[in-house]
PDB file of N, CA and C in Angstrom:
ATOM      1  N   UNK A   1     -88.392  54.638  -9.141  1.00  0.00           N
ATOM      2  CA  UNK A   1     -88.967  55.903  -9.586  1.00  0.00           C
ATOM      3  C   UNK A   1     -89.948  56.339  -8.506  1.00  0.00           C
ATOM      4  N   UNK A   2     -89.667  56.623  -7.635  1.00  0.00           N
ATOM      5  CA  UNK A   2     -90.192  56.883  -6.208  1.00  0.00           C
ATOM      6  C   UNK A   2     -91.015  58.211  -6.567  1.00  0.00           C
ATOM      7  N   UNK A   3     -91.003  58.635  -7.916  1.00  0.00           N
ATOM      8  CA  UNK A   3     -92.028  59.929  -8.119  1.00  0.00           C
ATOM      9  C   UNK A   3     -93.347  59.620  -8.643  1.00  0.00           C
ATOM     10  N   UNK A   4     -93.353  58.161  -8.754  1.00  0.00           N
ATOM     11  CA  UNK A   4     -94.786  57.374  -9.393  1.00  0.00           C
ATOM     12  C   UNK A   4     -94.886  57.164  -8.342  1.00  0.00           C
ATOM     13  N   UNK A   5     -94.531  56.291  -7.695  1.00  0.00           N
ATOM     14  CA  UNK A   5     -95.441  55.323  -6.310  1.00  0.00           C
ATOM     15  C   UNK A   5     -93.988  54.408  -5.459  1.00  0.00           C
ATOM     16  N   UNK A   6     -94.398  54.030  -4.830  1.00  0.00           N
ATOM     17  CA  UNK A   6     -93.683  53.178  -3.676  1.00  0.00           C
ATOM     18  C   UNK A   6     -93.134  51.753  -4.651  1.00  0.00           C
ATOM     19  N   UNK A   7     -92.246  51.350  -4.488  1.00  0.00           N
ATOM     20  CA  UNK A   7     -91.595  50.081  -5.326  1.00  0.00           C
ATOM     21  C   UNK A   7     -91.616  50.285  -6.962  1.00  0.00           C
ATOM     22  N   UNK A   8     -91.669  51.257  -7.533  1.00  0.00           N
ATOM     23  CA  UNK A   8     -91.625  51.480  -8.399  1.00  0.00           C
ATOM     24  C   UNK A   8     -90.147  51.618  -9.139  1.00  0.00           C
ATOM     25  N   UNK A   9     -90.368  50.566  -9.937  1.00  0.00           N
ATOM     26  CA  UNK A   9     -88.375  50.567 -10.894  1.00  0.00           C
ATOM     27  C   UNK A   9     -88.677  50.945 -12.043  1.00  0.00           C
ATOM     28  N   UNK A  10     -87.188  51.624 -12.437  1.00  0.00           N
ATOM     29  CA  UNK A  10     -87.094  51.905 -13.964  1.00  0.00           C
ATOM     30  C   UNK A  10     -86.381  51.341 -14.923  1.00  0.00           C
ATOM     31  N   UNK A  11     -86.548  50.475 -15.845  1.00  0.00           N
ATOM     32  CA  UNK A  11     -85.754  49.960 -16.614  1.00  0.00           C
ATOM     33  C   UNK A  11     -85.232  51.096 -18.083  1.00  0.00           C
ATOM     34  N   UNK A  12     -83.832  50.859 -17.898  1.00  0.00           N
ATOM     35  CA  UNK A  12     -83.620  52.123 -18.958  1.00  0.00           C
ATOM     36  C   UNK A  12     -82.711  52.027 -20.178  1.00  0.00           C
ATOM     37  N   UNK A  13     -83.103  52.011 -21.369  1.00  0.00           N
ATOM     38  CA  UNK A  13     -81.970  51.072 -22.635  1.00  0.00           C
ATOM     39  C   UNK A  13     -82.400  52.435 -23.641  1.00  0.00           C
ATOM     40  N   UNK A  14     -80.926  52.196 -23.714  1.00  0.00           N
ATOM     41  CA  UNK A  14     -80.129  53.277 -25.068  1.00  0.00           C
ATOM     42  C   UNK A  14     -79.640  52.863 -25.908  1.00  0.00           C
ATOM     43  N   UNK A  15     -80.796  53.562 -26.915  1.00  0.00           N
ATOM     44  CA  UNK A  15     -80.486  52.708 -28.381  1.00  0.00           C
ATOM     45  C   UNK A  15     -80.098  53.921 -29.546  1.00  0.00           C
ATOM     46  N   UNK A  16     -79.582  53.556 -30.515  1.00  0.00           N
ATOM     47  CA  UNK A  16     -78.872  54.406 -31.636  1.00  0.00           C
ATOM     48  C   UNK A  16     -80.258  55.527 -31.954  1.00  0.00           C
ATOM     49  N   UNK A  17     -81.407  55.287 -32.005  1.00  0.00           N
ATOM     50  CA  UNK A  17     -82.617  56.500 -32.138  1.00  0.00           C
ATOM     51  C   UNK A  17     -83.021  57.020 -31.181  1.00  0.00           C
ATOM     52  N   UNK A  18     -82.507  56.319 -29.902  1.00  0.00           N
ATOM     53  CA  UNK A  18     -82.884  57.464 -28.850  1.00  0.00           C
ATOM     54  C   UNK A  18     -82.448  56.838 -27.423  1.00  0.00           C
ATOM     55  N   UNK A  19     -83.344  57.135 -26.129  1.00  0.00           N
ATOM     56  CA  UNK A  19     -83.204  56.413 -24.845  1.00  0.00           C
ATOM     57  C   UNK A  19     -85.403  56.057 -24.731  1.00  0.00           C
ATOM     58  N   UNK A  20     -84.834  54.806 -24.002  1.00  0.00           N
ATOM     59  CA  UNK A  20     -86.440  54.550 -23.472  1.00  0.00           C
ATOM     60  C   UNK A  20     -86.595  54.248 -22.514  1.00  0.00           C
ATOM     61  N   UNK A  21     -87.619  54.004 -21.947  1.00  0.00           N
ATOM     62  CA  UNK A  21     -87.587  53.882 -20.227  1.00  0.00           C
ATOM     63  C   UNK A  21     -89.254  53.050 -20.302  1.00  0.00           C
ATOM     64  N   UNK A  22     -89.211  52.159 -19.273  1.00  0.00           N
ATOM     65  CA  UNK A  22     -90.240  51.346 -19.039  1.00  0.00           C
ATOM     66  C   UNK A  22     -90.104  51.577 -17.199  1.00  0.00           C
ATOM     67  N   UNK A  23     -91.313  51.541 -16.729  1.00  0.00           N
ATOM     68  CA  UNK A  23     -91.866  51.713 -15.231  1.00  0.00           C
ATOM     69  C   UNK A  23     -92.617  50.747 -14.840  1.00  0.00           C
ATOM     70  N   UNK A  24     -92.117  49.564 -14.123  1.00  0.00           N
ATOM     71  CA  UNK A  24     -92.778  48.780 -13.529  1.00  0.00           C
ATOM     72  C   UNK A  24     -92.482  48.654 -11.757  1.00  0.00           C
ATOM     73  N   UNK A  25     -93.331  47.719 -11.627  1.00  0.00           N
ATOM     74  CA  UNK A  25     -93.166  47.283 -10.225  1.00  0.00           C
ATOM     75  C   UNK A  25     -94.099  46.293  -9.906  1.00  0.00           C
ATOM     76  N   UNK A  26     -92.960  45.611  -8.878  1.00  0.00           N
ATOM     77  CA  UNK A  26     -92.935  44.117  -8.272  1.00  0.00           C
ATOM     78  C   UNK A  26     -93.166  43.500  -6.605  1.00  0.00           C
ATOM     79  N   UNK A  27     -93.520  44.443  -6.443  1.00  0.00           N
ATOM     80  CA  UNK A  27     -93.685  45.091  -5.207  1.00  0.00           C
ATOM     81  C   UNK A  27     -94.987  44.458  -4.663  1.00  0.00           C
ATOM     82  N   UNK A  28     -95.860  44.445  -5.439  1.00  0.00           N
ATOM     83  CA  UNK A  28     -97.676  44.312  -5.272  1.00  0.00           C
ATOM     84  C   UNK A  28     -97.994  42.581  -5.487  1.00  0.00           C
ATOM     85  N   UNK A  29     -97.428  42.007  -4.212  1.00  0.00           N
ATOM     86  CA  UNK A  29     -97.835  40.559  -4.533  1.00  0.00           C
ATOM     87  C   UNK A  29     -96.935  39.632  -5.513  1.00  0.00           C
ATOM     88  N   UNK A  30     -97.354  38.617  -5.869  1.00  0.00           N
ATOM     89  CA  UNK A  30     -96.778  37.731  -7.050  1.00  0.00           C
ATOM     90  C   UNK A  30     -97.197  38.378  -8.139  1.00  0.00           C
ATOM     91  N   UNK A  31     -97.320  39.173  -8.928  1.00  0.00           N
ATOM     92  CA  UNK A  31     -97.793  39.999  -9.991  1.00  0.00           C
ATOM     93  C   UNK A  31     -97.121  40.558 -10.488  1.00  0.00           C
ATOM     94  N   UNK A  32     -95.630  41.128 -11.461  1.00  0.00           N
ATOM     95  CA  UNK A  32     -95.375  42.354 -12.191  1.00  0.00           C
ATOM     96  C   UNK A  32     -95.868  43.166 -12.630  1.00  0.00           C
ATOM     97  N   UNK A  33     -95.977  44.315 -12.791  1.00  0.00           N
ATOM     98  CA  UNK A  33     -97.164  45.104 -13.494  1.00  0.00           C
ATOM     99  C   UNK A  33     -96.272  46.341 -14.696  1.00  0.00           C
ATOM    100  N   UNK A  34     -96.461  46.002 -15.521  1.00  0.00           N
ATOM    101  CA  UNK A  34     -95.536  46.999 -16.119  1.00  0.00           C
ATOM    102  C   UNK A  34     -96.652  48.110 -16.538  1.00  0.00           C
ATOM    103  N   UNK A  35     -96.100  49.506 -15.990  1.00  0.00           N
ATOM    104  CA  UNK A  35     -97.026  50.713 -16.066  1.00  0.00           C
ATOM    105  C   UNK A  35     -96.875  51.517 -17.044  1.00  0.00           C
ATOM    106  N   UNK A  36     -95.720  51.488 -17.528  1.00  0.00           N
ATOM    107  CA  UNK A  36     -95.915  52.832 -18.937  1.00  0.00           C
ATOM    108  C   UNK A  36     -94.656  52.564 -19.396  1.00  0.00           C
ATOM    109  N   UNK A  37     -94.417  52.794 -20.991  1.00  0.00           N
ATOM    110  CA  UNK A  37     -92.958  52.760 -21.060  1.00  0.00           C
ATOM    111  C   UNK A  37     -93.414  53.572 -22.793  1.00  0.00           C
ATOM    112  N   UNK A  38     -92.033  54.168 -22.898  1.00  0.00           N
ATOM    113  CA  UNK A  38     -92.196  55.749 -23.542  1.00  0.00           C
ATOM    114  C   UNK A  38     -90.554  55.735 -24.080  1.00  0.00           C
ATOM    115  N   UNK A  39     -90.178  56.923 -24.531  1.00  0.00           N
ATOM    116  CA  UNK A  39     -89.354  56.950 -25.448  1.00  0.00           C
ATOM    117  C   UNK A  39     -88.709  58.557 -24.957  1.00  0.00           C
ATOM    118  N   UNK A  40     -87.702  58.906 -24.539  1.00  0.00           N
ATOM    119  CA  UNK A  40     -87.166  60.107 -23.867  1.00  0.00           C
ATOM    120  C   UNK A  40     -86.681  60.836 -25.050  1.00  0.00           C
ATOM    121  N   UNK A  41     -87.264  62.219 -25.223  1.00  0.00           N
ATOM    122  CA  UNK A  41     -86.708  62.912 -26.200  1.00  0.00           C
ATOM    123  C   UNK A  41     -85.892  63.914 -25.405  1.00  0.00           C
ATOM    124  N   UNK A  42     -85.644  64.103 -24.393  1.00  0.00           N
ATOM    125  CA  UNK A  42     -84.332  64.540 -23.767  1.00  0.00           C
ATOM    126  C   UNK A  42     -84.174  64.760 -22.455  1.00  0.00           C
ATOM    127  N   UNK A  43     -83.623  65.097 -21.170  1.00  0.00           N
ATOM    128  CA  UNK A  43     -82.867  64.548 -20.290  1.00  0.00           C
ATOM    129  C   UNK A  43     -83.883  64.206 -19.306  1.00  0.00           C
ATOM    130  N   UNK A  44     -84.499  65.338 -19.509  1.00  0.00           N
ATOM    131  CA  UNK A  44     -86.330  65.156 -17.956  1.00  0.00           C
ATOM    132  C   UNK A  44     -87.281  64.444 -18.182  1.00  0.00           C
ATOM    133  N   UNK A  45     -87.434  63.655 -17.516  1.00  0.00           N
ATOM    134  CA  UNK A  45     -88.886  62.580 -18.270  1.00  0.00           C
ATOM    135  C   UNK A  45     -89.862  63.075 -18.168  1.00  0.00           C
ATOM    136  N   UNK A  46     -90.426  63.309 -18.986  1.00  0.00           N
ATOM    137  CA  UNK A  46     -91.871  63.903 -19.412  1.00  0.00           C
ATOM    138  C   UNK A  46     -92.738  64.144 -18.244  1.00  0.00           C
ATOM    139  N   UNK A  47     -93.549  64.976 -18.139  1.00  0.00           N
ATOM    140  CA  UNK A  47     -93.975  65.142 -17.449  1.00  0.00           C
ATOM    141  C   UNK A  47     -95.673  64.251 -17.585  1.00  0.00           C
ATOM    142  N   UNK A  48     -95.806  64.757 -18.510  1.00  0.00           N
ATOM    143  CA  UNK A  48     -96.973  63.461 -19.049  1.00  0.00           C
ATOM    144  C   UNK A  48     -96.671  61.994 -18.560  1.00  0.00           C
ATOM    145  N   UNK A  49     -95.860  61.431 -18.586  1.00  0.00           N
ATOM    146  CA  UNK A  49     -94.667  59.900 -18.754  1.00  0.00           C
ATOM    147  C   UNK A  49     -94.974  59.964 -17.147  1.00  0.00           C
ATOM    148  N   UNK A  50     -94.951  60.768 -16.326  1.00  0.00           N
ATOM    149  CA  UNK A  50     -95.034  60.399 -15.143  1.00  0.00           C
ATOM    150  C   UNK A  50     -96.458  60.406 -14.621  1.00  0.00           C
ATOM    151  N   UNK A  51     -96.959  61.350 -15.026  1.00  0.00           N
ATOM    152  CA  UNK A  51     -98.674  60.991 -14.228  1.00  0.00           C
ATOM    153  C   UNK A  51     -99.472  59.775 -14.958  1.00  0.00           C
ATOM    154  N   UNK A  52     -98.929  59.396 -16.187  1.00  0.00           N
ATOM    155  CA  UNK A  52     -99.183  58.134 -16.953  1.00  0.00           C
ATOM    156  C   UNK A  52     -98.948  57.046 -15.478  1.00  0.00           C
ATOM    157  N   UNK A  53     -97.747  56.993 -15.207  1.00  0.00           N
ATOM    158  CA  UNK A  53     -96.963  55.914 -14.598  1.00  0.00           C
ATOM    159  C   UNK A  53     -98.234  55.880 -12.707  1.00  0.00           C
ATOM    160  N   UNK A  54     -98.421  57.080 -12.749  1.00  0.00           N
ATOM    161  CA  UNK A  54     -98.542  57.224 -11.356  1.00  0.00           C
ATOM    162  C   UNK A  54    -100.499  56.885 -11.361  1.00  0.00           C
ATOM    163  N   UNK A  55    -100.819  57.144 -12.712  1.00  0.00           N
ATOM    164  CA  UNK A  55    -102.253  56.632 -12.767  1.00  0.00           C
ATOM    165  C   UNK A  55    -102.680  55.318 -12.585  1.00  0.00           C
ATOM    166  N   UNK A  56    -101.504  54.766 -13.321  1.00  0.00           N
ATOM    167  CA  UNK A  56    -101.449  53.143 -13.567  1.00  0.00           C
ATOM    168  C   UNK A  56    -100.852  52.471 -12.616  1.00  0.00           C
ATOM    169  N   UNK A  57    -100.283  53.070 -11.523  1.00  0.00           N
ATOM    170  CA  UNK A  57     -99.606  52.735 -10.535  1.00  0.00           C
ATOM    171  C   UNK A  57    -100.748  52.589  -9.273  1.00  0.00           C
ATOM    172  N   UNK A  58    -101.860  53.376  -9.311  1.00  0.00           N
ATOM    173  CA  UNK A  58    -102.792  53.379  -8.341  1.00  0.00           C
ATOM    174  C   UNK A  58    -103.970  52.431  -8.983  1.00  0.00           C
ATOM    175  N   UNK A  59    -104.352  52.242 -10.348  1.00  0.00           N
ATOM    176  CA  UNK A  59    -104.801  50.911 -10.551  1.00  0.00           C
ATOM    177  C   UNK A  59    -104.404  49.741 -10.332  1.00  0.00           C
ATOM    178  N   UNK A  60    -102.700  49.680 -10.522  1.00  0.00           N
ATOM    179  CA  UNK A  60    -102.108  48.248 -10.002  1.00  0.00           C
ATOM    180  C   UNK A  60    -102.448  47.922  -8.550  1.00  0.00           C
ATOM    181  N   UNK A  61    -102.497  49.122  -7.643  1.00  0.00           N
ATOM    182  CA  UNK A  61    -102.334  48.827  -6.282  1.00  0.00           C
ATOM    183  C   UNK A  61    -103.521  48.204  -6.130  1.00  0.00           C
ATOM    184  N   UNK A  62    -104.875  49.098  -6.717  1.00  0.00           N
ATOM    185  CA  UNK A  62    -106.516  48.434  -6.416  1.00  0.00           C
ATOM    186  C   UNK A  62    -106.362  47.013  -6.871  1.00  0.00           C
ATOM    187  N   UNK A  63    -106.213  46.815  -8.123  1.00  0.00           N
ATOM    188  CA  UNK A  63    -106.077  45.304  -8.682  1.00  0.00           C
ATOM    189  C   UNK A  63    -105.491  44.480  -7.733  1.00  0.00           C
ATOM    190  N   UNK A  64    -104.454  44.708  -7.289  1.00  0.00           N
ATOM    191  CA  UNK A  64    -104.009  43.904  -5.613  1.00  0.00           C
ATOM    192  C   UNK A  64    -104.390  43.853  -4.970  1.00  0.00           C
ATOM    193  N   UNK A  65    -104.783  44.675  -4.295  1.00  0.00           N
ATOM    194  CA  UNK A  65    -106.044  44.438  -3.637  1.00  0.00           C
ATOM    195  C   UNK A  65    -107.026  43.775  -3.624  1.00  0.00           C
ATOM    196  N   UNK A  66    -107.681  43.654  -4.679  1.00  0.00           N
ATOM    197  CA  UNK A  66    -108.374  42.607  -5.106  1.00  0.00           C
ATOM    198  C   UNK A  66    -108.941  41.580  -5.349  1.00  0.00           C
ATOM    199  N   UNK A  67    -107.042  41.517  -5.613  1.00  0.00           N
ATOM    200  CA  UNK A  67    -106.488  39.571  -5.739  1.00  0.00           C
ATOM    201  C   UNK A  67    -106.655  39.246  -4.220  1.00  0.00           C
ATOM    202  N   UNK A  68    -105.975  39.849  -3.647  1.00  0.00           N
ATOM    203  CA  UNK A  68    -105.551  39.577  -2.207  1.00  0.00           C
ATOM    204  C   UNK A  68    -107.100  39.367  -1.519  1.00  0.00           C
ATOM    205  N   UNK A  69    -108.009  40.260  -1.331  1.00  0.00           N
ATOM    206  CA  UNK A  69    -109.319  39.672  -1.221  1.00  0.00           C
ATOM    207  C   UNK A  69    -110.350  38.434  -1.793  1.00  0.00           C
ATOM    208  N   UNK A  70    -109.850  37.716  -2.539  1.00  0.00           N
ATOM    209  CA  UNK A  70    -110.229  37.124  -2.803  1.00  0.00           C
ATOM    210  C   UNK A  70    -109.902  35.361  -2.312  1.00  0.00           C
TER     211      UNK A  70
END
């Protein structure tokens, strides 16, 4: 999902009430970070759903940072 941040994947499962989508990335060290995951009420992902992803995506990076300084 290269519209959140750099290494950013989308995991995506379709179920009988709807589609959902989870945004993580693995990218940042030994760490997973899973950033937002939401529920698609139809074809464009929210626009909210993404600056969610891309907020939490620039805290993961600081938090690595972090680690890595330490």
């Amino acid at each position: 999902m290269h519209s959140v941040g750099k290494g950013v994947r989308e995991i995506r499962v379709a179920e009988d009430d709807g589609w959902f989508r989870v945004f993580y990335v693995a990218d940042l060290g030994d760490v997973v970070y899973i950033l937002h995951g939401f529920q698609k009420k139809s074809n464009q992902t929210p626009k909210r759903a993404v600056e969610t992803g891309i907020n939490r995506y620039r805290l993961a990076v600081a938090e690595s940072q972090q680690r890595v300084q330490r």
